[in-house]
C-alpha atoms as a PDB file:
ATOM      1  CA  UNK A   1      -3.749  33.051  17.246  1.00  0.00           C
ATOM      2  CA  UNK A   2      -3.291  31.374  14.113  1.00  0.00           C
ATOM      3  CA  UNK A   3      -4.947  32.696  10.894  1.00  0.00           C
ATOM      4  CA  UNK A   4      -4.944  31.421   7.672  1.00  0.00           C
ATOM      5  CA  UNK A   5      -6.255  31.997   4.083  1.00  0.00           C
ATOM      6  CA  UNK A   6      -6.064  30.422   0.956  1.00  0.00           C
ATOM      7  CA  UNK A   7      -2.707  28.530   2.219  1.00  0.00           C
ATOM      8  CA  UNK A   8      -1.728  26.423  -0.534  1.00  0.00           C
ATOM      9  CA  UNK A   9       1.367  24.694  -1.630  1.00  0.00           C
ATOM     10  CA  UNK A  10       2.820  21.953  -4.604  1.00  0.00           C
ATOM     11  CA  UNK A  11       5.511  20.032  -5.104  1.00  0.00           C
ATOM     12  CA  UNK A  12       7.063  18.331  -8.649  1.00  0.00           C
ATOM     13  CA  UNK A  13       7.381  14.575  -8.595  1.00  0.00           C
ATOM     14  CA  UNK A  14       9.113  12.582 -11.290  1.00  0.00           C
ATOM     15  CA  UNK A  15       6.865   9.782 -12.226  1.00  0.00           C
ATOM     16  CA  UNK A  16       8.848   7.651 -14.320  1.00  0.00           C
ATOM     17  CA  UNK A  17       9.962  10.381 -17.374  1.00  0.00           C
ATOM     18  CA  UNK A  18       7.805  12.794 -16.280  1.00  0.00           C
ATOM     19  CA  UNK A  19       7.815  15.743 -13.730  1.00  0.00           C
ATOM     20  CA  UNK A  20       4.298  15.847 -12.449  1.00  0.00           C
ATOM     21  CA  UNK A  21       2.787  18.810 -10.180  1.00  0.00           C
ATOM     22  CA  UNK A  22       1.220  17.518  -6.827  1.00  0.00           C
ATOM     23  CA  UNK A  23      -1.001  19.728  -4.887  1.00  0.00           C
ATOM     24  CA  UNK A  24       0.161  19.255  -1.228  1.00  0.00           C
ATOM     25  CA  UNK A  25      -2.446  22.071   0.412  1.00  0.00           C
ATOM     26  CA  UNK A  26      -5.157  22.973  -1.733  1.00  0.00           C
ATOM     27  CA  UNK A  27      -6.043  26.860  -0.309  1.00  0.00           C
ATOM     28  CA  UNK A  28      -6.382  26.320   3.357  1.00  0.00           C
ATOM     29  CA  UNK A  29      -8.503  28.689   5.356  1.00  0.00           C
ATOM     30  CA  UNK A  30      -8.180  28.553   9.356  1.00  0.00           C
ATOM     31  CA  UNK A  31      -9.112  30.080  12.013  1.00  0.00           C
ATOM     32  CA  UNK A  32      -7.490  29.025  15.556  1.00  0.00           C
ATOM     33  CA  UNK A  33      -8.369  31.073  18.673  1.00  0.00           C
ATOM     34  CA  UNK A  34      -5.627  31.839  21.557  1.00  0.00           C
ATOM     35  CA  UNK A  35      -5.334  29.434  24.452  1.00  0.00           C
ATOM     36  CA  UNK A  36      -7.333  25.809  22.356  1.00  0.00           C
ATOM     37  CA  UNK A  37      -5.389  22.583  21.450  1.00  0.00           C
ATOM     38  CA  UNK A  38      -6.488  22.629  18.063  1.00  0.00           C
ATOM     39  CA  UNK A  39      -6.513  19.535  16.442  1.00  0.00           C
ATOM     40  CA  UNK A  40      -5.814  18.853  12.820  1.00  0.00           C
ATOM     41  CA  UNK A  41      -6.997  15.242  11.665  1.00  0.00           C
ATOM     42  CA  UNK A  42      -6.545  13.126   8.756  1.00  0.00           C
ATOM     43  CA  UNK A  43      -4.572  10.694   7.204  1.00  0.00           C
ATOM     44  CA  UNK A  44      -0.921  10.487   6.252  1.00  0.00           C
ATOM     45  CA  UNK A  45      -0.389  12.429   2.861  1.00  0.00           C
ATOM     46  CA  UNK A  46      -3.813  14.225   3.765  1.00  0.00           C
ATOM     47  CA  UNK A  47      -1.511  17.116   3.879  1.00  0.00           C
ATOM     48  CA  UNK A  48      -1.444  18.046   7.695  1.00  0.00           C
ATOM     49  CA  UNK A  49       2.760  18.104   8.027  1.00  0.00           C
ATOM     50  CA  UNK A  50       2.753  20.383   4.963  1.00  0.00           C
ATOM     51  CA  UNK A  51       0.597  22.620   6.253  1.00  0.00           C
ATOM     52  CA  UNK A  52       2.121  22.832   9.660  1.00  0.00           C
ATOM     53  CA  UNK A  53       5.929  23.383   8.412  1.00  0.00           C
ATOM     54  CA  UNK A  54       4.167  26.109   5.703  1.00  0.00           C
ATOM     55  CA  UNK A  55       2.948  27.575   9.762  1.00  0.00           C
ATOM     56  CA  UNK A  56       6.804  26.867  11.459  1.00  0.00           C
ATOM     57  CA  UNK A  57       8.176  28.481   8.467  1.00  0.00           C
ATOM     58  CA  UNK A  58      10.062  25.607   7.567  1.00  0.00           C
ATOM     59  CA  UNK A  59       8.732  26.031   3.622  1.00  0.00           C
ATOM     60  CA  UNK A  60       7.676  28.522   2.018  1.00  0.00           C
ATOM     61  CA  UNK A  61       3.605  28.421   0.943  1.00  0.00           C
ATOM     62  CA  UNK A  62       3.149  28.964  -3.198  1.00  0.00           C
ATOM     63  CA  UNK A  63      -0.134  31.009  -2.489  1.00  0.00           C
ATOM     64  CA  UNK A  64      -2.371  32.782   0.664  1.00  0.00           C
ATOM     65  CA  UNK A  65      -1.711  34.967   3.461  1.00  0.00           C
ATOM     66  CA  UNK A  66      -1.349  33.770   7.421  1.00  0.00           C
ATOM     67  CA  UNK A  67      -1.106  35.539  10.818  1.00  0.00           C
ATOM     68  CA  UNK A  68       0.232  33.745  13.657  1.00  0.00           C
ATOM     69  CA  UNK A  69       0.563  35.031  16.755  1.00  0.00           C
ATOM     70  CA  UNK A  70       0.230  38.414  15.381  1.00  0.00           C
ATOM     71  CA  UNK A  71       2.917  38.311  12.761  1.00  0.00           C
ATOM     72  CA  UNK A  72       2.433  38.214   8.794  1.00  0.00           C
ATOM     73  CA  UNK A  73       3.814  34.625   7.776  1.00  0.00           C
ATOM     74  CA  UNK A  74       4.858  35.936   4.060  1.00  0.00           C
ATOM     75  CA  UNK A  75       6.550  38.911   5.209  1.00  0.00           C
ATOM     76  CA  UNK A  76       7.601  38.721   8.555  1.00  0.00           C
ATOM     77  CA  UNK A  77       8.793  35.180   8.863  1.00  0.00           C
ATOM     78  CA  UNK A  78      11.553  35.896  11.395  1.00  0.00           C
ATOM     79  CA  UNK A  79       8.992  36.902  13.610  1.00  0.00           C
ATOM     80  CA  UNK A  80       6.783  34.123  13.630  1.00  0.00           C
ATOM     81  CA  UNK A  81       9.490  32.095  14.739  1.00  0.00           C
ATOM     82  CA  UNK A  82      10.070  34.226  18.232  1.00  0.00           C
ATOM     83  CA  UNK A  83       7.010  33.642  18.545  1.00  0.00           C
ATOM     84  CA  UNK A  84       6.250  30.131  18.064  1.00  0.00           C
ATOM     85  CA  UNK A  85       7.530  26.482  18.983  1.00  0.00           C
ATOM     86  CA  UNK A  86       7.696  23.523  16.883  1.00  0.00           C
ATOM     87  CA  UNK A  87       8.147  20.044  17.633  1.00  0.00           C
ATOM     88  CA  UNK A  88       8.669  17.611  14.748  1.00  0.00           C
ATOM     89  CA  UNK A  89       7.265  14.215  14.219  1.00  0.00           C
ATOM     90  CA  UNK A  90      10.564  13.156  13.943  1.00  0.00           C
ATOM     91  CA  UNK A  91      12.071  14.166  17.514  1.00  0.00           C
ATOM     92  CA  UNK A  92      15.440  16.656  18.355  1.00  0.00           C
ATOM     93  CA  UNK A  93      17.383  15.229  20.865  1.00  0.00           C
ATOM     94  CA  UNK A  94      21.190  14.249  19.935  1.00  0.00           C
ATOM     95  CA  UNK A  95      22.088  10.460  21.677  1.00  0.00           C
ATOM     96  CA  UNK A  96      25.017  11.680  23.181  1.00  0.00           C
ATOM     97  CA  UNK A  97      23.883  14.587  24.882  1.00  0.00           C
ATOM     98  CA  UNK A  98      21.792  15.078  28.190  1.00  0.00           C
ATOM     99  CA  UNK A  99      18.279  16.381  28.593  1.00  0.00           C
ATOM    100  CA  UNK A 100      19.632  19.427  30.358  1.00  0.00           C
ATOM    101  CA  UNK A 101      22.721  19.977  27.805  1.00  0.00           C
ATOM    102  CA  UNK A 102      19.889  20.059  25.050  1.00  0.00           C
ATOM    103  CA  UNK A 103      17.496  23.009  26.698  1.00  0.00           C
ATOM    104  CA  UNK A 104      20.176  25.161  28.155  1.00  0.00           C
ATOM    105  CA  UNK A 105      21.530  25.045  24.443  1.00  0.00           C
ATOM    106  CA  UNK A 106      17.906  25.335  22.699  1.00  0.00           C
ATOM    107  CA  UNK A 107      17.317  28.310  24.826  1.00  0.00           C
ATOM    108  CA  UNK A 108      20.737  29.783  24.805  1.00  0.00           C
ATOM    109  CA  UNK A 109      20.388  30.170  20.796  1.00  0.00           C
ATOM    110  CA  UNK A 110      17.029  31.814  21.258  1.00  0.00           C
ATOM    111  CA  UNK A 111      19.263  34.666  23.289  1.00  0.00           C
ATOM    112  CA  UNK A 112      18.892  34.191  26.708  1.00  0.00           C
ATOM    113  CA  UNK A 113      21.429  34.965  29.004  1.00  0.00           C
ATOM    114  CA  UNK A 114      23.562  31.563  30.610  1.00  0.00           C
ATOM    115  CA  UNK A 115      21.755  31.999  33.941  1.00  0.00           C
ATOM    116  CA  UNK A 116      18.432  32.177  32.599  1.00  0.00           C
ATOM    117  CA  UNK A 117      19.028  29.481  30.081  1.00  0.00           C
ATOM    118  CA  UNK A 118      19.969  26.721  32.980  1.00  0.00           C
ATOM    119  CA  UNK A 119      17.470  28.447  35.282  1.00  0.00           C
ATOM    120  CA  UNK A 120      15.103  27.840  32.286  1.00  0.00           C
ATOM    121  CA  UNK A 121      15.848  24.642  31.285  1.00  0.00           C
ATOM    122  CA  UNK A 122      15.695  23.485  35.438  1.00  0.00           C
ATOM    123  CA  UNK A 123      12.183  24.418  35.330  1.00  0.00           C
ATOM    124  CA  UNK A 124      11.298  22.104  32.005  1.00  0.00           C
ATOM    125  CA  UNK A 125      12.605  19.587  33.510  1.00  0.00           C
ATOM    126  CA  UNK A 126      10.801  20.086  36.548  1.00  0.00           C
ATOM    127  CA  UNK A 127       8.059  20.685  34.282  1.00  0.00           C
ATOM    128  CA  UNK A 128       8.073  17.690  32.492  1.00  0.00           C
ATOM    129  CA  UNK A 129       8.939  15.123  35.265  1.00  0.00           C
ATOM    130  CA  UNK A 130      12.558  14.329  33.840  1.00  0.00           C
ATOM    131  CA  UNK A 131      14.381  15.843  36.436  1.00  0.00           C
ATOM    132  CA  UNK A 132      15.551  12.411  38.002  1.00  0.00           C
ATOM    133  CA  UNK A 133      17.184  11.650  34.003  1.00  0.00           C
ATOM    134  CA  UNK A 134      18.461  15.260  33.236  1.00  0.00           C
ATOM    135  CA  UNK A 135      22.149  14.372  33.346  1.00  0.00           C
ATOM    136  CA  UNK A 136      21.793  11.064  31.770  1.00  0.00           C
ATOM    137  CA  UNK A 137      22.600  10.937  27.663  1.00  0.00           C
ATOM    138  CA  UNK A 138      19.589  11.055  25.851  1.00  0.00           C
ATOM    139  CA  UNK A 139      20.232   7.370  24.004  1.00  0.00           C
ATOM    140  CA  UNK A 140      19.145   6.219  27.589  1.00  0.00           C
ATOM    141  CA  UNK A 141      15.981   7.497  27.820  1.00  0.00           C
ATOM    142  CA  UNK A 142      12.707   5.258  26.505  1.00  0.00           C
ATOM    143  CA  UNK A 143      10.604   6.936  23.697  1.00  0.00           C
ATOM    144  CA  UNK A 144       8.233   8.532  25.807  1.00  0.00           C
ATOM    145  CA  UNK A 145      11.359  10.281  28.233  1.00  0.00           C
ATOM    146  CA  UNK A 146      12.630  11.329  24.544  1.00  0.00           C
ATOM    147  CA  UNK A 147       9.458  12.914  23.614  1.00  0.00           C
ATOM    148  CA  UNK A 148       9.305  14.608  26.183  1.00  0.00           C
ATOM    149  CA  UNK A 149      12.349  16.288  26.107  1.00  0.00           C
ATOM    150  CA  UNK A 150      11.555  17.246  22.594  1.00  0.00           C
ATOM    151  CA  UNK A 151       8.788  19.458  23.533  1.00  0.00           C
ATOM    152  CA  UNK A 152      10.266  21.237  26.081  1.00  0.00           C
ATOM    153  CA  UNK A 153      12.981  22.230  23.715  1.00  0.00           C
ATOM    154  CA  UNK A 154       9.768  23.563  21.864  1.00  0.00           C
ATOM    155  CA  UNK A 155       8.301  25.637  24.564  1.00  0.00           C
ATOM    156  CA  UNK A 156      12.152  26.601  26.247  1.00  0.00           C
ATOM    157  CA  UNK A 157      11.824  30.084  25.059  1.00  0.00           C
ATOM    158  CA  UNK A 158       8.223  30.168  26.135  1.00  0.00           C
ATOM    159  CA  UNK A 159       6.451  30.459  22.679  1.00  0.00           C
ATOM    160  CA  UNK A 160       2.702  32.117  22.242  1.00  0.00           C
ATOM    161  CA  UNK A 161       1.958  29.119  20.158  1.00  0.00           C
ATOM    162  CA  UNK A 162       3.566  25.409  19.819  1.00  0.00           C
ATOM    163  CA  UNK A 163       3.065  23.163  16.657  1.00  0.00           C
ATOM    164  CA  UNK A 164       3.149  19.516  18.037  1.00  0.00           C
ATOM    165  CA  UNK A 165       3.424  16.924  14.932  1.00  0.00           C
ATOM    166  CA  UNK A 166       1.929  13.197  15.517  1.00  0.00           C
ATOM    167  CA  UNK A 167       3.144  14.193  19.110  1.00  0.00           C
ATOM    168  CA  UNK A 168       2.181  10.470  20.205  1.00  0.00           C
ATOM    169  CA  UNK A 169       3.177   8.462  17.172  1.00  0.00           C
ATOM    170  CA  UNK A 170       5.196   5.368  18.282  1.00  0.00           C
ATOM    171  CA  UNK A 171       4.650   5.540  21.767  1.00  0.00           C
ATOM    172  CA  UNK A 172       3.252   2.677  23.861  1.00  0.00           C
ATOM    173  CA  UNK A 173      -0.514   3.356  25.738  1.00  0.00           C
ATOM    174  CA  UNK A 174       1.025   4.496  29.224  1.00  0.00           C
ATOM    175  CA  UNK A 175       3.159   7.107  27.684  1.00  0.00           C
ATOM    176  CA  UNK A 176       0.744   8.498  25.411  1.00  0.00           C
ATOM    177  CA  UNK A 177      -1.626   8.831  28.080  1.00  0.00           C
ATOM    178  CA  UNK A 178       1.132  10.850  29.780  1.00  0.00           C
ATOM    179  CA  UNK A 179       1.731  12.779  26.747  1.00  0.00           C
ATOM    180  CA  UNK A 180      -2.063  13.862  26.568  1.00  0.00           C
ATOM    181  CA  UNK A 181      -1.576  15.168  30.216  1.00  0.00           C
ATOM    182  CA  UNK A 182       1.565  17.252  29.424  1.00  0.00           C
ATOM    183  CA  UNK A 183      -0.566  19.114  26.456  1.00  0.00           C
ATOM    184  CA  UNK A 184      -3.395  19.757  28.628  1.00  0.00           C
ATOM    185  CA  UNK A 185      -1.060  21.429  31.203  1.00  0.00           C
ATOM    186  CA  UNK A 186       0.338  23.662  28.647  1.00  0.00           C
ATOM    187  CA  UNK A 187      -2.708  25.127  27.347  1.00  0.00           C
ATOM    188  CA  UNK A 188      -4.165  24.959  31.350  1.00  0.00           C
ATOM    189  CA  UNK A 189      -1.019  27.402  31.551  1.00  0.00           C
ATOM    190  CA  UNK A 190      -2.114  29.697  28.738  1.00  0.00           C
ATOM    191  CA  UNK A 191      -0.409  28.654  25.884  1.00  0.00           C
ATOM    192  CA  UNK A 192      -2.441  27.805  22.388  1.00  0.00           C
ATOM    193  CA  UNK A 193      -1.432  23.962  21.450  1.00  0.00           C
ATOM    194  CA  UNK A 194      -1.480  23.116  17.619  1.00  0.00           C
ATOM    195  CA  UNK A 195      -1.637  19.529  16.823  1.00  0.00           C
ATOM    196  CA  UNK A 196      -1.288  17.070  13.662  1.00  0.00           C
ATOM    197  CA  UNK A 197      -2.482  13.557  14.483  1.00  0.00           C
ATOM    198  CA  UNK A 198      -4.112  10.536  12.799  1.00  0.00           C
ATOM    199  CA  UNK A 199      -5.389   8.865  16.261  1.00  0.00           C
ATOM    200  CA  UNK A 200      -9.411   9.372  16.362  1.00  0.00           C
ATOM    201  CA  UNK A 201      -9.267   8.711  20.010  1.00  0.00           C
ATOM    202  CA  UNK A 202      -6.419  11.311  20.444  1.00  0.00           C
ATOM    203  CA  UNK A 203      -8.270  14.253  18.804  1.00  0.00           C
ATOM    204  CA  UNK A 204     -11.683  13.220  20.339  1.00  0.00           C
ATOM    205  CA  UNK A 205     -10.142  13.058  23.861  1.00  0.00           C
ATOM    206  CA  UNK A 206      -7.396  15.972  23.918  1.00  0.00           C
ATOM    207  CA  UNK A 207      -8.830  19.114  21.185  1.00  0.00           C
ATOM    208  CA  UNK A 208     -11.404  21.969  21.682  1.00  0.00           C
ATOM    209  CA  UNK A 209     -11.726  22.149  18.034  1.00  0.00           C
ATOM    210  CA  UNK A 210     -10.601  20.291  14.781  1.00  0.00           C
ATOM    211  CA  UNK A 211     -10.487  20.503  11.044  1.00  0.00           C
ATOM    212  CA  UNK A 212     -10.458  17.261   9.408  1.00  0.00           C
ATOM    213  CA  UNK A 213      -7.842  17.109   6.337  1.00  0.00           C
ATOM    214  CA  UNK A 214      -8.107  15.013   3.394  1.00  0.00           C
ATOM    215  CA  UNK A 215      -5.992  15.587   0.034  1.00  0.00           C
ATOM    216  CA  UNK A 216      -5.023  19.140   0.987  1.00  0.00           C
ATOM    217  CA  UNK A 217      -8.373  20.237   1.789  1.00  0.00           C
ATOM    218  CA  UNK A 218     -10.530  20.974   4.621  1.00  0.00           C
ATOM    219  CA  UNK A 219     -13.891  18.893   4.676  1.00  0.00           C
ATOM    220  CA  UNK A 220     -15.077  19.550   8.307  1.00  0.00           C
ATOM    221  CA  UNK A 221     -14.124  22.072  11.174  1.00  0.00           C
ATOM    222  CA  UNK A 222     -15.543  22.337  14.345  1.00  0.00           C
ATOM    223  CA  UNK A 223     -15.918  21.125  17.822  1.00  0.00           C
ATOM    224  CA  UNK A 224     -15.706  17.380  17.789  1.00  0.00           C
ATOM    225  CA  UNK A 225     -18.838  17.039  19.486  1.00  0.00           C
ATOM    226  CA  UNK A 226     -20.333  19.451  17.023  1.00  0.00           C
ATOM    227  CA  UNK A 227     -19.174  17.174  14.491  1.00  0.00           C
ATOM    228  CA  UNK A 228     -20.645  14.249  15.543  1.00  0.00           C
ATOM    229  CA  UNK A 229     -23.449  15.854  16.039  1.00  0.00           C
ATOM    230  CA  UNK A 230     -24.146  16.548  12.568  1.00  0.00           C
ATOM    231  CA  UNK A 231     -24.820  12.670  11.884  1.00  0.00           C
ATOM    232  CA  UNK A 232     -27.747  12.714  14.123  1.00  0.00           C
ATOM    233  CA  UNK A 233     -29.269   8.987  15.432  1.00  0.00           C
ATOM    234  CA  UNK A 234     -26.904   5.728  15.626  1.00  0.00           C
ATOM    235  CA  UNK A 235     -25.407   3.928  12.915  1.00  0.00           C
ATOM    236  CA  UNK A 236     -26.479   0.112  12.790  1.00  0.00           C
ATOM    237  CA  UNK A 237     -23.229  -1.588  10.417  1.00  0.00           C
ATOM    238  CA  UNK A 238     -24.194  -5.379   9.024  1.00  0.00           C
ATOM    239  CA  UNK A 239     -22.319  -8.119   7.533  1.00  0.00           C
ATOM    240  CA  UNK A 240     -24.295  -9.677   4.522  1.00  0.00           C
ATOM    241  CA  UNK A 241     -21.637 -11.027   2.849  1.00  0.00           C
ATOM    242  CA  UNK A 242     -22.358 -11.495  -0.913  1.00  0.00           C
ATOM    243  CA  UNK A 243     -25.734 -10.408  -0.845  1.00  0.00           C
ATOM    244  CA  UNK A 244     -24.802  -6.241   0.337  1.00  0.00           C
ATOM    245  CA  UNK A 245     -26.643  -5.385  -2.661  1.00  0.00           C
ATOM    246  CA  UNK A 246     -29.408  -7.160  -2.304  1.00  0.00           C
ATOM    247  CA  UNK A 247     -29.917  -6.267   1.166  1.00  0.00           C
ATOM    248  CA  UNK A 248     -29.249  -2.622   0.444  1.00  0.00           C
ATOM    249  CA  UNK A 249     -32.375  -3.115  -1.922  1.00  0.00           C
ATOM    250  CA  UNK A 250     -34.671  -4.237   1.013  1.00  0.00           C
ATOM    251  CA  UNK A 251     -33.977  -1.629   3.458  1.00  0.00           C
ATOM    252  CA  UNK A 252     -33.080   1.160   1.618  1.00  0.00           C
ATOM    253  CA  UNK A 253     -36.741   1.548   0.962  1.00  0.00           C
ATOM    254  CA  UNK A 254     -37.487   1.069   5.138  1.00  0.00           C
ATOM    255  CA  UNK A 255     -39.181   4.077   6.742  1.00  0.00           C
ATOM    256  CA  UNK A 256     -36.688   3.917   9.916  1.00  0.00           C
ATOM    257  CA  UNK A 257     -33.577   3.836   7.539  1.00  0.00           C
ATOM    258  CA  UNK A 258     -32.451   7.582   7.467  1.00  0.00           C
ATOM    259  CA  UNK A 259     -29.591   6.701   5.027  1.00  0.00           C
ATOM    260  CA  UNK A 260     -27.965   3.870   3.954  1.00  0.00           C
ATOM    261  CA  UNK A 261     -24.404   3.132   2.655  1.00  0.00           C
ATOM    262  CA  UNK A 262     -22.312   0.294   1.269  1.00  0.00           C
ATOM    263  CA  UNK A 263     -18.200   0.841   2.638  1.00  0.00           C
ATOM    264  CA  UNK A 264     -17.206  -2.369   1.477  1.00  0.00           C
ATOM    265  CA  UNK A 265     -18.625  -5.796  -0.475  1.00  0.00           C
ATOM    266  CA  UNK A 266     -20.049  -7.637   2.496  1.00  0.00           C
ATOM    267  CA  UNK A 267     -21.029  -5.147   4.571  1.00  0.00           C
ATOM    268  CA  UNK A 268     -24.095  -2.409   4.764  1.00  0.00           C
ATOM    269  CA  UNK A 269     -24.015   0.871   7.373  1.00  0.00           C
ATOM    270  CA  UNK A 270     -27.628   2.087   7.906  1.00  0.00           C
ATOM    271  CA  UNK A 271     -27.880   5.939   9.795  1.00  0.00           C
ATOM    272  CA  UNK A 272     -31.025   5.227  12.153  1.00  0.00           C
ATOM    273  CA  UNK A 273     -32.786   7.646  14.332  1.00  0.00           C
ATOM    274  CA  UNK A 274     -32.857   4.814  17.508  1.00  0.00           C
ATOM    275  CA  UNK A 275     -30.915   1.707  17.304  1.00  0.00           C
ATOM    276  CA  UNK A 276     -32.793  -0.253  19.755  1.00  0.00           C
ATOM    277  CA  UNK A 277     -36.224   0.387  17.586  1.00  0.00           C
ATOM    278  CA  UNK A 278     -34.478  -0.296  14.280  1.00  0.00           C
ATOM    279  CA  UNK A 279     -32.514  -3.582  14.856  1.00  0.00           C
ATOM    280  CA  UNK A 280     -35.158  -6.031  15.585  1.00  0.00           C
ATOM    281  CA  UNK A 281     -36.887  -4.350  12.482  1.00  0.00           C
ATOM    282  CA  UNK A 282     -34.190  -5.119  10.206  1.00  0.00           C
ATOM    283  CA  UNK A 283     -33.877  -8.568  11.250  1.00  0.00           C
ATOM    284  CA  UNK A 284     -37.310  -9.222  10.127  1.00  0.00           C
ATOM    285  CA  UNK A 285     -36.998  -7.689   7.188  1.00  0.00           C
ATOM    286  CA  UNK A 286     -33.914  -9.319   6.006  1.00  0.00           C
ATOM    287  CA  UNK A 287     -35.089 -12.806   7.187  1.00  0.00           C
ATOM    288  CA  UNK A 288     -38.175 -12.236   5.259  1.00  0.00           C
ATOM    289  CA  UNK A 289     -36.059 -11.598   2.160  1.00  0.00           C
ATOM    290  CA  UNK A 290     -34.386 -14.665   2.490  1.00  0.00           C
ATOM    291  CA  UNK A 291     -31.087 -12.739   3.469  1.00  0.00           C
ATOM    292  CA  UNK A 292     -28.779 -14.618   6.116  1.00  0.00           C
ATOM    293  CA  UNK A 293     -27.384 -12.185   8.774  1.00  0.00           C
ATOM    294  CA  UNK A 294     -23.234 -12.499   9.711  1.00  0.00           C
ATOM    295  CA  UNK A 295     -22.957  -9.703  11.561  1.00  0.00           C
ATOM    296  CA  UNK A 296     -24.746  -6.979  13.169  1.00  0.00           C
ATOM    297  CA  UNK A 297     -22.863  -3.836  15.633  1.00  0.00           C
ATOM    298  CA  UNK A 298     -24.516  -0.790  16.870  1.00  0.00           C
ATOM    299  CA  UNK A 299     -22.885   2.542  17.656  1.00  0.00           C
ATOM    300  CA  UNK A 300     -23.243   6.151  18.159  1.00  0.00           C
ATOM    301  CA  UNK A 301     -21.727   8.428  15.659  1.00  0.00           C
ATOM    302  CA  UNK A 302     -17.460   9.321  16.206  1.00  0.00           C
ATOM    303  CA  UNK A 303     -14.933  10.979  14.386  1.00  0.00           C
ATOM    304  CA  UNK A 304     -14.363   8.113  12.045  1.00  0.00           C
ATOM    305  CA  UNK A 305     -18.030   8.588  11.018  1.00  0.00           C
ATOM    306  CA  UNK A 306     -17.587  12.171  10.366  1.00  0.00           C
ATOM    307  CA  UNK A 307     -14.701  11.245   8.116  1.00  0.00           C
ATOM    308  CA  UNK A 308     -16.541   8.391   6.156  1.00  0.00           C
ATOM    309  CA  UNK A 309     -19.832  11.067   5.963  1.00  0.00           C
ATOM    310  CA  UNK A 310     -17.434  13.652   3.753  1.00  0.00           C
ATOM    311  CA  UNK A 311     -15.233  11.595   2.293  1.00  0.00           C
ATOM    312  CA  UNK A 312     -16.696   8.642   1.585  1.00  0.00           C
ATOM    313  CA  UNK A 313     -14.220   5.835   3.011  1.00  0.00           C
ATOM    314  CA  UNK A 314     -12.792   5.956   6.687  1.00  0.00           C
ATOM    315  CA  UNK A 315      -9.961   6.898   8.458  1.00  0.00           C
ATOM    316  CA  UNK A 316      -9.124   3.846   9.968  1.00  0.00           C
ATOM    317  CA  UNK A 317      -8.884   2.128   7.094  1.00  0.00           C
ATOM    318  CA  UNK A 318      -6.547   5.192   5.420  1.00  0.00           C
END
């Protein structure tokens, strides 16, 4: 559905006197298969809203080629848009207008005819469980109502593809959760699902397949099982406050300590290939070093891992 090579794209940013040249999107290759919620992951200014307006068309890529839904990005962009839907992080919908006003509109300026456009729009709503609010002004509705009516103004004119960015930022746990259910019913109805976000939980829980994003590059695709996967064992993370080093000297050199790294001053993160075995080892070994424990946590490998693995500092913290 979406294909993508060598995507790139900078901007100029004055920097006191000077005009400096930022790489957004440093040559982005993709590959995203019809009917997946494809997940892109990474913190803000990774470069994951860039690359999905260079997709929507919204700005024109400095370098690369791209396919989407069949049509050539550089030189067919009208195209693309028939084709897709985009929802921005941002939201769509006008205060003083109703839910329904806003879809018969949306869909009227994609062509349809005014019965189909209200016969359309009564099905989103329908759709989207905001029949009950449809004729109430949009200032009335609570964030999640609103986001909801901004992507079915993105799917209206029933799109191949829809491009949903941070589709859950700013909304409270109930209405996310809701959110999450309304993207799996899209792509249970066929469509392909396209999604920025910077919530590990959100990509872990709702995508078939991401690509992790950090400073306009790709550093991991792939199932997010597959992912975690690739950090085999369980990570053991320690608290050693002003003596990391010293610990990291002791069991760096332990047989049972696959890797070891340091993501902050007081703390140590040891890759293990069983967690149960290794713990009461490295209790020993730091009490026979003198070395007075603060904390100790045990847990499988997740997305934030993956992160830390290829970038070197985590995604929570960004």
């Amino acid at each position: 559905m979406i294909e993508t090579k060598g995507l790139r794209k900078s901007f100029r940013s004055r920097q006191g006197r000077e005009k400096k040249e930022v790489e957004a999107v440093r040559g982005v290759d993709l590959l995203v298969r019809e009917g997946e919620i494809f997940g892109f992951l990474g913190p803000n200014g990774a470069g994951k809203t860039t690359t999905l307006r260079m997709l929507a068309t919204l700005i024109e890529p400095d370098g690369g080629e791209a396919v989407i839904a069949g049509a050539n990005l550089r030189t067919d962009p009208a195209e693309v848009r028939r084709r897709i839907g985009y929802v921005a992080q941002g939201g769509s919908t006008w205060d003083d207008s109703t839910a329904r006003e806003e879809l018969v509109l949306q869909a009227r300026m994609y062509g349809l005819g005014k019965a189909e456009a209200r016969e359309r729009a009564d099905r989103a709503l329908a759709a989207f469980q905001l029949s009950e609010y449809a004729d109430r002004k949009c200032k009335t509705y609570s964030g999640g109502q609103r986001r909801r009516v901004d992507i079915a103004l993105g799917i209206i004119h029933e799109p191949r593809i829809v491009f949903l960015d941070e589709p859950t930022t700013g909304l409270d746990p109930q209405s996310r959760a809701h959110m999450w259910d309304e993207i799996r019913r899209l792509r249970a109805e066929g469509m392909t699902v396209f999604i920025t976000t910077h919530y590990l939980d959100e990509a872990d829980a709702l995508c078939d397949r991401i690509a992790i994003m950090d400073h306009g590059e790709i550093v991991a695709e792939g199932t997010p099982a597959t992912l975690k996967r690739e950090i085999s064992g369980d990570i053991v993370e320690i608290g050693i406050r002003g003596q990391a080093a010293r610990g990291a000297e002791v069991l760096d050199t332990q047989p049972y300590v696959t890797k070891l790294e340091t993501p902050d001053e007081g703390g140590l993160r040891l890759f293990v290939d069983d967690g149960a075995v290794a713990i009461p080892q490295i209790l020993r070994a730091l009490d026979g070093a003198g070395i007075e424990l603060e904390t100790i946590g045990l847990h499988r490998p997740s997305l934030d891992d993956v992160f830390l693995t290829k970038t070197g500092r985590s995604l929570r913290e960004s």
